[in-house]
Protein backbone atom coordinates (compact mmCIF):
# COMPACT_ATOMS: atom_id res chain seq x y z
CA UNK A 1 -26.92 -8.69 106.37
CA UNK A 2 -25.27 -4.96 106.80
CA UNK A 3 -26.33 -3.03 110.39
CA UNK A 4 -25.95 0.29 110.33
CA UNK A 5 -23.67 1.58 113.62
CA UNK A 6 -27.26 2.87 115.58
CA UNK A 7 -28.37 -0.84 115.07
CA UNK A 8 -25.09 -2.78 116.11
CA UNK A 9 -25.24 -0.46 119.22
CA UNK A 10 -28.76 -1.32 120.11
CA UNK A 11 -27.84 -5.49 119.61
CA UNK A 12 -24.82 -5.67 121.22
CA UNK A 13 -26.50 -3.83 124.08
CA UNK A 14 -29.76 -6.20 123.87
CA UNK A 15 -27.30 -8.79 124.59
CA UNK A 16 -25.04 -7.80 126.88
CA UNK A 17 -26.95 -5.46 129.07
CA UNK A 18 -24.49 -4.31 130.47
CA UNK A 19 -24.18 -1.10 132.92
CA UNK A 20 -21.16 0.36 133.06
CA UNK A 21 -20.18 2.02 136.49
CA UNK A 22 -19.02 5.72 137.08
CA UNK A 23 -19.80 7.87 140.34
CA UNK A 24 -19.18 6.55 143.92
CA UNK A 25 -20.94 3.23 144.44
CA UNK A 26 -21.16 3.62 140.50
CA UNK A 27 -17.62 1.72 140.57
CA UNK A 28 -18.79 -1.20 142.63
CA UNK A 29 -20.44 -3.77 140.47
CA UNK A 30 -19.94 -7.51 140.14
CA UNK A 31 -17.69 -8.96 137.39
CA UNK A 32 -19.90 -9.63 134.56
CA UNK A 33 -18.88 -13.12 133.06
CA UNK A 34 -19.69 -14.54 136.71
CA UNK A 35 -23.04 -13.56 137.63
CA UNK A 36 -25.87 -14.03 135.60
CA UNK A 37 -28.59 -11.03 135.47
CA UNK A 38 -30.75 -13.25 137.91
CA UNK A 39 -29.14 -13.31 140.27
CA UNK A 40 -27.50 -9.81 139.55
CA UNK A 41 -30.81 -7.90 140.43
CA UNK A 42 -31.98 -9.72 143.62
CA UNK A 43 -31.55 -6.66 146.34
CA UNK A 44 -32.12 -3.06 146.17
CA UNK A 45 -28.55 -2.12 145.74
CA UNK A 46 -28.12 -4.10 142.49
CA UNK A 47 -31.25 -2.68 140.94
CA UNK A 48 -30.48 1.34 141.66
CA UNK A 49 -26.87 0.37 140.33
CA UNK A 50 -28.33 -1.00 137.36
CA UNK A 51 -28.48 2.44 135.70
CA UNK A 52 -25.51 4.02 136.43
CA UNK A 53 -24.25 3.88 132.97
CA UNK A 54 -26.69 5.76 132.12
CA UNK A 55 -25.06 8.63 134.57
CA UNK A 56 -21.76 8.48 132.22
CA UNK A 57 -20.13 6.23 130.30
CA UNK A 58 -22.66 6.08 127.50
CA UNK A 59 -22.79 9.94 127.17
CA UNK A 60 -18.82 10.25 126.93
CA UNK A 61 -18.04 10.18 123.39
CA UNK A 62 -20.77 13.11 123.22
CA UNK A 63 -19.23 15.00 126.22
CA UNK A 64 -15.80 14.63 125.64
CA UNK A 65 -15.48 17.06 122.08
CA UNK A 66 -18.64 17.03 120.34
CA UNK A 67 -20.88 18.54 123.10
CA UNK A 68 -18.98 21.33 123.27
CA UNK A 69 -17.60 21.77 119.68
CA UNK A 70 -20.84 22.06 118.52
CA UNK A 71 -22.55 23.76 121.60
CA UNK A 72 -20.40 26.23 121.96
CA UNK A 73 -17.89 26.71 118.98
CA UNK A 74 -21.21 26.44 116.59
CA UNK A 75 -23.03 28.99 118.70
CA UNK A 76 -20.57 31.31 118.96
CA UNK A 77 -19.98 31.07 122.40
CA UNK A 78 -15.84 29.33 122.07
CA UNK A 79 -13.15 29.39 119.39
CA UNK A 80 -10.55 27.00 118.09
CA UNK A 81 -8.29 26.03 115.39
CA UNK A 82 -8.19 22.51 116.34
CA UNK A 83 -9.54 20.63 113.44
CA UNK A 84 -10.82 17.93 115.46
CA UNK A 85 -13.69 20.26 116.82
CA UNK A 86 -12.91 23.71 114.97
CA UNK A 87 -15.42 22.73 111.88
CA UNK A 88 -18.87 24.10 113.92
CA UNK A 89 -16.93 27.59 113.57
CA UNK A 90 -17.02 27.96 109.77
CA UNK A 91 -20.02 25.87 109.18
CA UNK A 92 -17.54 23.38 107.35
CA UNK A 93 -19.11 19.96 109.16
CA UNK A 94 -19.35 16.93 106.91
CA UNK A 95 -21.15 13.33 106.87
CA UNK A 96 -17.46 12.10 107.42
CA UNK A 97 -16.88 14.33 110.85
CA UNK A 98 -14.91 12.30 113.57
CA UNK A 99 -16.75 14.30 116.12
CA UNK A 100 -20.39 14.20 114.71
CA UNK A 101 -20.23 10.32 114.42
CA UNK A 102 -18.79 10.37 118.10
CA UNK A 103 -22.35 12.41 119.42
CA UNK A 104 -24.10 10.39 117.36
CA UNK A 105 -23.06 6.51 118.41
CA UNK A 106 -22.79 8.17 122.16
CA UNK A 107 -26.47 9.23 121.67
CA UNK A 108 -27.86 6.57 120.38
CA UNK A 109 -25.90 4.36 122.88
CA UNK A 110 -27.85 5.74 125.49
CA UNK A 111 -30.90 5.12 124.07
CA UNK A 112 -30.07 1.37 123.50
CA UNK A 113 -29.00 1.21 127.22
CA UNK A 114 -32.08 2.86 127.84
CA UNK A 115 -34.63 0.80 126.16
CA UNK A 116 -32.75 -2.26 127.49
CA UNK A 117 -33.18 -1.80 131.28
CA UNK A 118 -37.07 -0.47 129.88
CA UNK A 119 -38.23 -3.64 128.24
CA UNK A 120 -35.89 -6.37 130.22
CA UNK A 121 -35.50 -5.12 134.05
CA UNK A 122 -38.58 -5.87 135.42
CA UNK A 123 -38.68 -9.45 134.44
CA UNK A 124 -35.11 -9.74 135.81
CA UNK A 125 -35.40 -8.49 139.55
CA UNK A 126 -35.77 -11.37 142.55
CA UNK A 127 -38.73 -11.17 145.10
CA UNK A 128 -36.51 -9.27 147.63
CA UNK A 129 -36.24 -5.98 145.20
CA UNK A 130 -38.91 -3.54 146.26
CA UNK A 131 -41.40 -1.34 143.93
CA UNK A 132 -40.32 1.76 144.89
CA UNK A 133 -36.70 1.00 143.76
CA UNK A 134 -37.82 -1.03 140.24
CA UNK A 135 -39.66 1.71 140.26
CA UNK A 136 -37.38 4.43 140.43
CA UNK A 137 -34.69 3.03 138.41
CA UNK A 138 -37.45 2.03 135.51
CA UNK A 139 -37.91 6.03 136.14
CA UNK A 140 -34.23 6.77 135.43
CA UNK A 141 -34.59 4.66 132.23
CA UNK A 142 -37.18 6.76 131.06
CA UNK A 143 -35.35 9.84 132.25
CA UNK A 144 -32.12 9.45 130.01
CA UNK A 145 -34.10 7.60 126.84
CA UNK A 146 -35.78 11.49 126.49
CA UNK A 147 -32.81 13.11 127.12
CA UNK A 148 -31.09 11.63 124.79
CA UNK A 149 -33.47 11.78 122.03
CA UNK A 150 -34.03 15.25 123.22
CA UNK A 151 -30.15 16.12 121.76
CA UNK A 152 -31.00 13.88 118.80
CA UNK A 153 -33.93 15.53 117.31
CA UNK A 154 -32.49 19.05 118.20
CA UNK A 155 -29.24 18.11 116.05
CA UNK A 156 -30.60 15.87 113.22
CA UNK A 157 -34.18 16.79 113.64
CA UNK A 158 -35.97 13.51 112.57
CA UNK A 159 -34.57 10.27 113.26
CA UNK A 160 -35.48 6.66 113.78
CA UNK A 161 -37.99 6.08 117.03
CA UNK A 162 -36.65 2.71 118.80
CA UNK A 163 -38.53 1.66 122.05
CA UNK A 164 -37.93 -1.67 121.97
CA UNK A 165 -33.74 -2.87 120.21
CA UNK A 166 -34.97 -6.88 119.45
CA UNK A 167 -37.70 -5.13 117.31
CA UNK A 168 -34.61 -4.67 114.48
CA UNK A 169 -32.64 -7.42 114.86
CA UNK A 170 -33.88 -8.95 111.55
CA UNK A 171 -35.07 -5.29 110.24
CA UNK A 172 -32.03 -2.80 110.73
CA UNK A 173 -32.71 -1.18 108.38
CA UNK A 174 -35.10 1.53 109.64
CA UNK A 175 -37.42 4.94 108.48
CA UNK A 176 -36.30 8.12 109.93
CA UNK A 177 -39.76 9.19 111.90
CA UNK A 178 -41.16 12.87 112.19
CA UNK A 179 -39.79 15.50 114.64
CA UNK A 180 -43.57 16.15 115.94
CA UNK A 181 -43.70 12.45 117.12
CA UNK A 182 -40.18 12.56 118.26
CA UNK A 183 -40.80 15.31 120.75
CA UNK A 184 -44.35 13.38 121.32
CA UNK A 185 -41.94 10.39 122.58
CA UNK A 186 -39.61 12.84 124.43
CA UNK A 187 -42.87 14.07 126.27
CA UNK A 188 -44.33 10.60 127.13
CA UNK A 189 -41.07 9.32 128.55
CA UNK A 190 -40.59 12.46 130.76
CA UNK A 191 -44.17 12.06 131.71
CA UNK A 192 -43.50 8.35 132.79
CA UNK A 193 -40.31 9.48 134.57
CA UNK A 194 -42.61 11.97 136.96
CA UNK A 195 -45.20 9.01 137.40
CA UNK A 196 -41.88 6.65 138.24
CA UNK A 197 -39.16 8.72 140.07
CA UNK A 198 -38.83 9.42 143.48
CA UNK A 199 -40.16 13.08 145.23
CA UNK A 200 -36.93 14.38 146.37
CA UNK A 201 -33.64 13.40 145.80
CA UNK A 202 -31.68 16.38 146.84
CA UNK A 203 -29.87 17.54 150.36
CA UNK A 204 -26.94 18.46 151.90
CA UNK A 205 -25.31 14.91 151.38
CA UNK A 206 -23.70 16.02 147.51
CA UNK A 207 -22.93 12.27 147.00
CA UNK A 208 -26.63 11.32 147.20
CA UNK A 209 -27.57 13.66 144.53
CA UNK A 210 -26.12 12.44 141.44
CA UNK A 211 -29.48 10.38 140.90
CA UNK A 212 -31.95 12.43 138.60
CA UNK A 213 -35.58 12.82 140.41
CA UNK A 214 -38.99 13.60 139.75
CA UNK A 215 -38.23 17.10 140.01
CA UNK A 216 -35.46 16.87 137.54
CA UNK A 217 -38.03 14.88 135.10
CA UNK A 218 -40.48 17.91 135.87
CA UNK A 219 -37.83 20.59 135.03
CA UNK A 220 -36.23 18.94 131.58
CA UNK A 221 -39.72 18.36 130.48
CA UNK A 222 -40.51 21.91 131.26
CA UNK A 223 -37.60 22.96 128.63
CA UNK A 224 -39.38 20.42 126.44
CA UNK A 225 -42.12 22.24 126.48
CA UNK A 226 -40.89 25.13 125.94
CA UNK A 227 -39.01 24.66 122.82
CA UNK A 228 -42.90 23.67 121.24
CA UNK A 229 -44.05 26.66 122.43
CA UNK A 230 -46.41 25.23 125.01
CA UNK A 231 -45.97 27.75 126.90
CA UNK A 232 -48.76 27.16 129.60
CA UNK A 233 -47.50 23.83 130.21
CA UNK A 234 -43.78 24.77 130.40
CA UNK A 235 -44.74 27.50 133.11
CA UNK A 236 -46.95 25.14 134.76
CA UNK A 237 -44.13 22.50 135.27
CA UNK A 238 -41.51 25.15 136.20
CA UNK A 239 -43.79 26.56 139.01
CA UNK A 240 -43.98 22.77 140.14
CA UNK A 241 -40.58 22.50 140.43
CA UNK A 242 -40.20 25.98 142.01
CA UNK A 243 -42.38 25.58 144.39
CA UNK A 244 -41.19 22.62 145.37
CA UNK A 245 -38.01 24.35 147.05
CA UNK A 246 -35.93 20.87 145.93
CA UNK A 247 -33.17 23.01 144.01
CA UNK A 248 -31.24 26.39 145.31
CA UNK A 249 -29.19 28.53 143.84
CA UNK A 250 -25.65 28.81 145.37
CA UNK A 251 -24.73 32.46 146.06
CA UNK A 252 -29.05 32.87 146.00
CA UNK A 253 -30.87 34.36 149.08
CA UNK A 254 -30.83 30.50 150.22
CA UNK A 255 -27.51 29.99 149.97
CA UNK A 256 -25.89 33.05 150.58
CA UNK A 257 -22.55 31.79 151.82
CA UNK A 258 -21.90 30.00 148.17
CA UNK A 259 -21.53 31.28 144.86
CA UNK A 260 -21.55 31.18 140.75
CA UNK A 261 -18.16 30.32 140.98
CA UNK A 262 -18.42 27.04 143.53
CA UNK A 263 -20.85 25.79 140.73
CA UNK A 264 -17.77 24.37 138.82
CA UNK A 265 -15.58 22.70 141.76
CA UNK A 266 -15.69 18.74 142.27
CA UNK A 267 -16.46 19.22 145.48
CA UNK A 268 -19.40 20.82 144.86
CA UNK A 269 -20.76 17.97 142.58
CA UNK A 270 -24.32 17.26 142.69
CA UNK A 271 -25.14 20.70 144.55
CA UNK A 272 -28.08 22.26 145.48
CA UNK A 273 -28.59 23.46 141.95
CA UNK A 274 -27.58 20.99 140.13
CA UNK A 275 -31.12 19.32 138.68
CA UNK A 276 -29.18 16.65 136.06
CA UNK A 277 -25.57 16.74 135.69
CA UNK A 278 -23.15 13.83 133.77
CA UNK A 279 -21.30 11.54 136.58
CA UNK A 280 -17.36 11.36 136.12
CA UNK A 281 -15.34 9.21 138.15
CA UNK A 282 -11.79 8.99 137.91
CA UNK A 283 -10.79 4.95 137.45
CA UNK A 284 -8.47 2.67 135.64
CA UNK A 285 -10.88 2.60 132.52
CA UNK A 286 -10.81 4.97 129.85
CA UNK A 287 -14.22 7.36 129.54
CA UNK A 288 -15.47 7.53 132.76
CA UNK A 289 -13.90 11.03 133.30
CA UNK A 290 -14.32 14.70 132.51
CA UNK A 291 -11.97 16.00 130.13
CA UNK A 292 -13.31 19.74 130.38
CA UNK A 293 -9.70 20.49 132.51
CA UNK A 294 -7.23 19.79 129.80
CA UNK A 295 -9.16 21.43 127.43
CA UNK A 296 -10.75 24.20 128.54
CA UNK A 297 -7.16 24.83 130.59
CA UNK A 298 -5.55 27.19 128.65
CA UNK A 299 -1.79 25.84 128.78
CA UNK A 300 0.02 23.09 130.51
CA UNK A 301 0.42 25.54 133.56
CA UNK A 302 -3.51 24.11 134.83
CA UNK A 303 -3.79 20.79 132.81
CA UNK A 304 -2.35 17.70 134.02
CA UNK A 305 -1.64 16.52 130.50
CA UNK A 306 1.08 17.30 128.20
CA UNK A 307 -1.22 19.75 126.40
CA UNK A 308 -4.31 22.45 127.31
CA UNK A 309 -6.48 24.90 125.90
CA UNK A 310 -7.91 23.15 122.87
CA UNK A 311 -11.40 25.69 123.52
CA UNK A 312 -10.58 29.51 123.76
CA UNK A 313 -13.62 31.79 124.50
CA UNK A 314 -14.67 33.82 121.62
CA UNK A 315 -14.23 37.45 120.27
CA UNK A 316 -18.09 37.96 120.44
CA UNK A 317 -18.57 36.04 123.73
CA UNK A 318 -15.92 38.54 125.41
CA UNK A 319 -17.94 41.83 124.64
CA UNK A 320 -21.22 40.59 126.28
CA UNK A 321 -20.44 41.14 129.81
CA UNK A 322 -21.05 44.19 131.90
CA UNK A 323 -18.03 44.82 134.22
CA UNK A 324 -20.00 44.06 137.50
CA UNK A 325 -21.25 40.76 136.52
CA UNK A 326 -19.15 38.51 138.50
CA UNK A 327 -20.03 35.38 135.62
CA UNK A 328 -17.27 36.66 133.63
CA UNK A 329 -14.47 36.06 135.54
CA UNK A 330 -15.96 32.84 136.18
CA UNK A 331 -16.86 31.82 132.61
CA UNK A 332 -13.56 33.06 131.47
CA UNK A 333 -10.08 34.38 132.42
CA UNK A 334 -7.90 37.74 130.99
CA UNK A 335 -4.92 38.79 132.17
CA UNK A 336 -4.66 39.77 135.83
CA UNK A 337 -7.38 38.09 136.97
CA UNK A 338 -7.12 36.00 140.18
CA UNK A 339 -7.82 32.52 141.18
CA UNK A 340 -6.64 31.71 144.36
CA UNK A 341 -8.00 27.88 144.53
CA UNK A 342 -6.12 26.65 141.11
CA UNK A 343 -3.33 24.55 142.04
CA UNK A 344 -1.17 25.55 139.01
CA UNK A 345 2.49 23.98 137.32
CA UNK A 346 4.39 27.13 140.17
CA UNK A 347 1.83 25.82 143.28
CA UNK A 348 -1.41 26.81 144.56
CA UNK A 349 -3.24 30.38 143.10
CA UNK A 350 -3.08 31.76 140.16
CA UNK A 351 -2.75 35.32 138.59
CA UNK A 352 -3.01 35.33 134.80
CA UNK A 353 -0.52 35.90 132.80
CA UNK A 354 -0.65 38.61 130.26
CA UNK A 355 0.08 36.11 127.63
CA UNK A 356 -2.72 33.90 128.31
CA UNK A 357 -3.43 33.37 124.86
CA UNK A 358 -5.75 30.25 124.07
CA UNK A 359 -6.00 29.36 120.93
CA UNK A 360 -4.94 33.21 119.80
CA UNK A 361 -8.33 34.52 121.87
CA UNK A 362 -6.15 36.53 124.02
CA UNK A 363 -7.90 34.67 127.07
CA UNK A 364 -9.10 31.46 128.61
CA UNK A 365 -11.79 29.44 129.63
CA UNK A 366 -12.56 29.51 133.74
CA UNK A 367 -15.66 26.92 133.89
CA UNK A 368 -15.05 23.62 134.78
CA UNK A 369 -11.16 24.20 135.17
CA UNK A 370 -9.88 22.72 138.28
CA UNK A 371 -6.18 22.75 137.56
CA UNK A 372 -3.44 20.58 138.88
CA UNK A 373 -4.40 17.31 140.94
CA UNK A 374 -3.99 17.96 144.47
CA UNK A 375 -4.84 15.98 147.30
CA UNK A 376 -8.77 16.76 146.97
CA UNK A 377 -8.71 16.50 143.07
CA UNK A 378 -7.85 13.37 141.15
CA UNK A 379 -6.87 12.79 137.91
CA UNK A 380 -7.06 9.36 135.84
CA UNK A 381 -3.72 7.91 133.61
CA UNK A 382 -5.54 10.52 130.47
CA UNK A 383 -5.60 13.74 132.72
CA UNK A 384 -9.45 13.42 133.08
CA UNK A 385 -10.83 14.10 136.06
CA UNK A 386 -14.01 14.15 138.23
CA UNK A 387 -16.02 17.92 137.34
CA UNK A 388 -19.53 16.47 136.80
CA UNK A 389 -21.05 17.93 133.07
CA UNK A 390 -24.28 19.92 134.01
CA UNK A 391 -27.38 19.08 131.59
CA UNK A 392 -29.50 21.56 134.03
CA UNK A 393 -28.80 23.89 136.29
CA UNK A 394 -31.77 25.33 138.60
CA UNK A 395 -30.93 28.87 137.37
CA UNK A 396 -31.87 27.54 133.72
CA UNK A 397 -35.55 26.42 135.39
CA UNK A 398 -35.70 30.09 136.52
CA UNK A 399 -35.12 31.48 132.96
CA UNK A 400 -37.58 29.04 131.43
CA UNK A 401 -40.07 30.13 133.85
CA UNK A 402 -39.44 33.72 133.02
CA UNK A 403 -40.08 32.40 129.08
CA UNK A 404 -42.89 30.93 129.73
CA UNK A 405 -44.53 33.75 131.20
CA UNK A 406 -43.96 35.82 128.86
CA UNK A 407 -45.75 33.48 126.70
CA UNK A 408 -44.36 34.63 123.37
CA UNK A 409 -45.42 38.13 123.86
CA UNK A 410 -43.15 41.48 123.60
CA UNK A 411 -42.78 42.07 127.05
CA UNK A 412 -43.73 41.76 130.75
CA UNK A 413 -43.83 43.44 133.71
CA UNK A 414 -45.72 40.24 135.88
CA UNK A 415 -43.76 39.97 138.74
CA UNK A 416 -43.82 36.06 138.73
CA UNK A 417 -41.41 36.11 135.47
CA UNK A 418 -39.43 39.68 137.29
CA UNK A 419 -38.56 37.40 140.62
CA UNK A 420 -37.21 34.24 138.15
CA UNK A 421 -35.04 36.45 136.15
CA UNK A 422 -34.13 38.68 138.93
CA UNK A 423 -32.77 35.93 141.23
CA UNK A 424 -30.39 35.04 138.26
CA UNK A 425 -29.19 38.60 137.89
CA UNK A 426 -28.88 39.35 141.27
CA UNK A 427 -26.72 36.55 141.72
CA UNK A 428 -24.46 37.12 138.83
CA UNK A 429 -24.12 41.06 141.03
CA UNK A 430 -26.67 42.79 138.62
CA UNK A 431 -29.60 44.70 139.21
CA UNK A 432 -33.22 43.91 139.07
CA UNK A 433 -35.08 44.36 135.73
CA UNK A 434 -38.79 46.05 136.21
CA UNK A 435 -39.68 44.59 132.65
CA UNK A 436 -38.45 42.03 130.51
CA UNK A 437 -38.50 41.02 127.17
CA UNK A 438 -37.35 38.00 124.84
CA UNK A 439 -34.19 39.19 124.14
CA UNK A 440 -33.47 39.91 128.25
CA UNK A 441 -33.98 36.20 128.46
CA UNK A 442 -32.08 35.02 125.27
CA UNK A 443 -29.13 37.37 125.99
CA UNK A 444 -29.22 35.85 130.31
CA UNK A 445 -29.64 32.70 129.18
CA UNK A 446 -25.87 32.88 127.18
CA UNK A 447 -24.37 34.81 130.17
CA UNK A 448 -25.82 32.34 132.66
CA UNK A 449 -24.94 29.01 130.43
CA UNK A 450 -21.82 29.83 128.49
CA UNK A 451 -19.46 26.74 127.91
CA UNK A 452 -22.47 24.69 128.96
CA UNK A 453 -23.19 23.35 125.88
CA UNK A 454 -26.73 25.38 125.65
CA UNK A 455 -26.45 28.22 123.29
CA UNK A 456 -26.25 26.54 119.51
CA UNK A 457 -29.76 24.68 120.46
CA UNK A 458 -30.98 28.39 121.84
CA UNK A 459 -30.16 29.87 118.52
CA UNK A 460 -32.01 26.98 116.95
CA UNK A 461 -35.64 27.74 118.08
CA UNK A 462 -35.05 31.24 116.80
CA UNK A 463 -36.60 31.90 113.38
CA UNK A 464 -34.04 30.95 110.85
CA UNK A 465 -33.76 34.57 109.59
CA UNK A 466 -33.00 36.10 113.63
CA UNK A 467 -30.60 33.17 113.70
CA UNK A 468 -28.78 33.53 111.07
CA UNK A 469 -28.35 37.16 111.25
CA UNK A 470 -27.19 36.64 115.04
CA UNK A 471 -24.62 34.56 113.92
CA UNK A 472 -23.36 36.58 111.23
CA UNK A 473 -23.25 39.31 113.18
CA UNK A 474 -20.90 37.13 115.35
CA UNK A 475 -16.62 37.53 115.21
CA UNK A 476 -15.70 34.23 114.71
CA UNK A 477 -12.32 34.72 114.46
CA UNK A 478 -9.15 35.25 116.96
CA UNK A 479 -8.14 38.25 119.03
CA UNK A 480 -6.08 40.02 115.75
CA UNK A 481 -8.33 38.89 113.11
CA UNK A 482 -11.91 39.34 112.57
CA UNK A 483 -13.77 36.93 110.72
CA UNK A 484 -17.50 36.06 109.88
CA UNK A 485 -19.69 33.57 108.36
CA UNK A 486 -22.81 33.03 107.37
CA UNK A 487 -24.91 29.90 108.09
CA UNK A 488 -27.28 28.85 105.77
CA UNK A 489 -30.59 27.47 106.90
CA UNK A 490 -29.56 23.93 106.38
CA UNK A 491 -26.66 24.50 108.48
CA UNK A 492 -28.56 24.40 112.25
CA UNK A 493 -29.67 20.42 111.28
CA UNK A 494 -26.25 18.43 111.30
CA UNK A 495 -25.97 15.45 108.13
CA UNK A 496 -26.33 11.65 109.21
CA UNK A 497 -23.23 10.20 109.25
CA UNK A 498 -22.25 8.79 105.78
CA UNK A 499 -21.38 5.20 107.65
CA UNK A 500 -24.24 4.88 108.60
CA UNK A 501 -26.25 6.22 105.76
CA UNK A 502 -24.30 3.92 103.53
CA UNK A 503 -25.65 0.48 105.66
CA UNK A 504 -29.05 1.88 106.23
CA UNK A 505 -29.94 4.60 103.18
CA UNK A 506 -33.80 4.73 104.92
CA UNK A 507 -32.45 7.81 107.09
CA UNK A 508 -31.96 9.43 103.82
CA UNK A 509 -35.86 9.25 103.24
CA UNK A 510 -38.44 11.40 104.17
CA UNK A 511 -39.58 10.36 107.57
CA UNK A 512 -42.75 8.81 108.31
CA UNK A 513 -45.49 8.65 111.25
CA UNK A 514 -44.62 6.64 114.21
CA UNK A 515 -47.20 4.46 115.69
CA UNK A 516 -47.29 4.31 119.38
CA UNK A 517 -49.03 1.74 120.97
């Protein structure tokens, strides 16, 4: 019997369940072929560590190209000629893509690691493991299963529903189902995340807050939300989280000593803002680190491998700042600019050269470059290192606020949606807005988020026709040579990929109701 890749995933996880280790105490786990899962769960510490795959190692093959290649280079937002990830620039993506197939097995790895500690935990944890902790971590499971369908049904729009992986052991071959009940499961899982997680998981102790909460369930779900246009329900879960005062933002009028800039140093990791980021951990293993460094470093000068600068920012990205924003010389570098905390190849600082030139953009990328190791920052044996990968950012919450206020409408003046989009601005060294309108938000939101990996699935729940002309509108080419494309509307949904079509040609077909119990 042929499995399609999703399907081998899911089994071999079924069996195995195995959880992968990645930040802090995320390295400490017993050896596997020694300790059988009954006796693995019997304290508190063995449950929580239980998802801490979850945190990383699952979500690598997505992070380390693909989230960003099609982010960011699809959006817009970075440029490359690197055919590995350059194909989201000209529209040019195939079945076949090395890259695509990489998000997609990462994706759907999740999910199977999900569902596992979902349907097979509880039964699995001694008398000495408390409620609140099964609890929690059942919580986490839920978390990261909508998450990662979240991406899924964003990128491919519908796509199998699997809550339970020994359902399709005999059947792996498996109906696509429809977006509407996709996002229905998204919502339910968030929902059961709230119920599960714990109130507060944030403080000053950074190493304590790499654990999502229920305030992190609250805010994705928010963004869920959101994207249907449920707008009274986003608002309503933003103001929860708001009110809550469990996330800051650094450089904010509550953190006034910190800034946009600290954001993207590792020892900053699981900040005050920070409401879900990826764990990386440097370690012997490959793909438990961030590779953002050698890539978004522009040359050889910041990465600690024998390469750099495989993302350049883009032509179009470069003429959307206003010169007092301090974002852009944080999102990106030009010549002269000054960094005085890069360790680079000539020592500590850095002034840009004038021939910064990645990938021919005539610049570089600034976020989540951390240059040369020092004794603070660590690299692994492939240059990775430790920058955590933010999903959500608190600022984001503030924008989606503002959006749902607005409610759809032209424009606003309530001072509710003013004081969320104002505290962004003012941050970023810009002045406060006395009305806003969609495209305020829109255009903050791609200031505020650049390189994050946020824009393509912004330009997605625009109206194909406001889409498409935003991205043709877009240069898409280097610093001496404009270019331009035009998407069609079949480009914002990505193809399956054709291994996987070929073993299970049901994702081909239209997609059908799911039935949830």
């Amino acid at each position: 019997m042929k499995i399609s890749l999703i399907y081998n995933t899911l089994i071999l996880s079924l069996i195995s369940f195995i959880f992968v280790s990645c930040e802090n105490d995320f390295l400490d786990r017993p050896s596997e072929d020694s300790i059988s899962l009954e006796s693995f769960y019997s304290t508190d510490t063995q449950v929580k560590e239980a998802a801490n795959s979850l945190y990383c190692k699952t979500w690598f093959n997505f992070n380390n190209k693909a989230f960003f290649a099609i982010g960011e280079i699809g959006s817009g937002n970075m440029f490359s000629y690197s055919s590995d990830v350059a194909p989201m620039r000209t529209f040019a993506i195939t079945s076949s893509d090395t890259e695509l197939l990489n998000a997609w097995k990462s994706l759907w790895a999740t999910i199977a690691q999900a569902n596992a500690m979902i349907n097979y935990l509880p039964s699995r944890v001694g008398p000495n493991v408390s409620t609140t902790v099964l609890e929690n971590t059942m919580g986490e499971a839920y978390f990261m299963r909508a998450t990662a369908y979240f991406y899924l049904v964003r990128l491919w729009g519908a796509v199998p529903i699997i809550e339970n992986n020994s359902d399709y052991i005999d059947t792996p071959q498996i109906n696509t189902n429809r977006v509407e009940d996709v996002y229905k499961l998204i919502t339910i899982d968030y929902n059961k995340a709230i119920d599960k997680l714990i109130e507060k998981n944030r403080g000053s102790s950074y190493s304590e807050n790499g654990h999502v909460s229920k305030g992190s369930a609250k805010a994705m779900l928010a963004k869920v939300y959101l994207y249907q246009k449920d707008y009274p329900n986003a608002k309503a879960m933003a103001e929860s989280v708001i009110s809550s005062g469990e996330f800051k933002l650094l450089g904010g009028t509550e953190l006034p000593a910190k800034s946009f800039g600290d954001l993207f140093k590792v020892a900053n990791n699981n900040n005050e803002e920070s409401i879900f980021a990826l764990q990386w951990k440097v370690s012997a293993n490959y793909g438990t680190a961030s590779n953002c460094n050698t890539q978004f470093g522009y040359s050889t000068n910041l990465s600690n491998a024998s390469y750099g600068g495989i993302f350049g920012p883009s032509q179009d990205l470069m003429d959307l700042y206003s010169p007092s924003d301090v974002r852009r010389k944080e999102t990106y570098m030009l010549p002269g600019d000054v960094y005085p905390d890069l360790n680079t190849a000539s020592g500590m600082g850095l002034t840009v050269p004038s021939t910064i030139d990645a990938q021919g953009s005539g610049a570089g990328i600034k976020k989540y470059v951390v240059g040369k190791v020092t004794a603070d920052i660590k690299a692994d044996a492939w240059a990775m290192m430790e920058n955590n990968t933010y999903i959500m950012r608190y600022a984001e919450l503030l924008l989606i606020h503002a959006e749902a206020v607005l409610a759809g409408g032209t424009s606003t003046t309530d001072i509710n949606a003013l004081n969320s989009i104002n505290a962004v601005r003012n941050r970023a060294g810009l002045t406060d807005l006395t009305e806003v309108t969609f495209d305020d938000i829109f255009v903050e939101r791609r200031k505020e988020l650049a390189f994050e990996g946020d824009y393509w699935y912004d330009l997605g729940r625009l109206p194909r026709v406001e889409a498409i002309s935003i991205i043709q509108n877009q240069n898409r080419g280097d610093k001496t040579t404009a270019l331009y494309y035009t998407p069609t509307d079949q480009d914002f949904i990505l193809p399956y990929p054709d291994s996987d079509v070929a073993k299970n040609p049901k994702l081909k077909e239209e997609p059908v109701p799911y039935t949830f119990n």
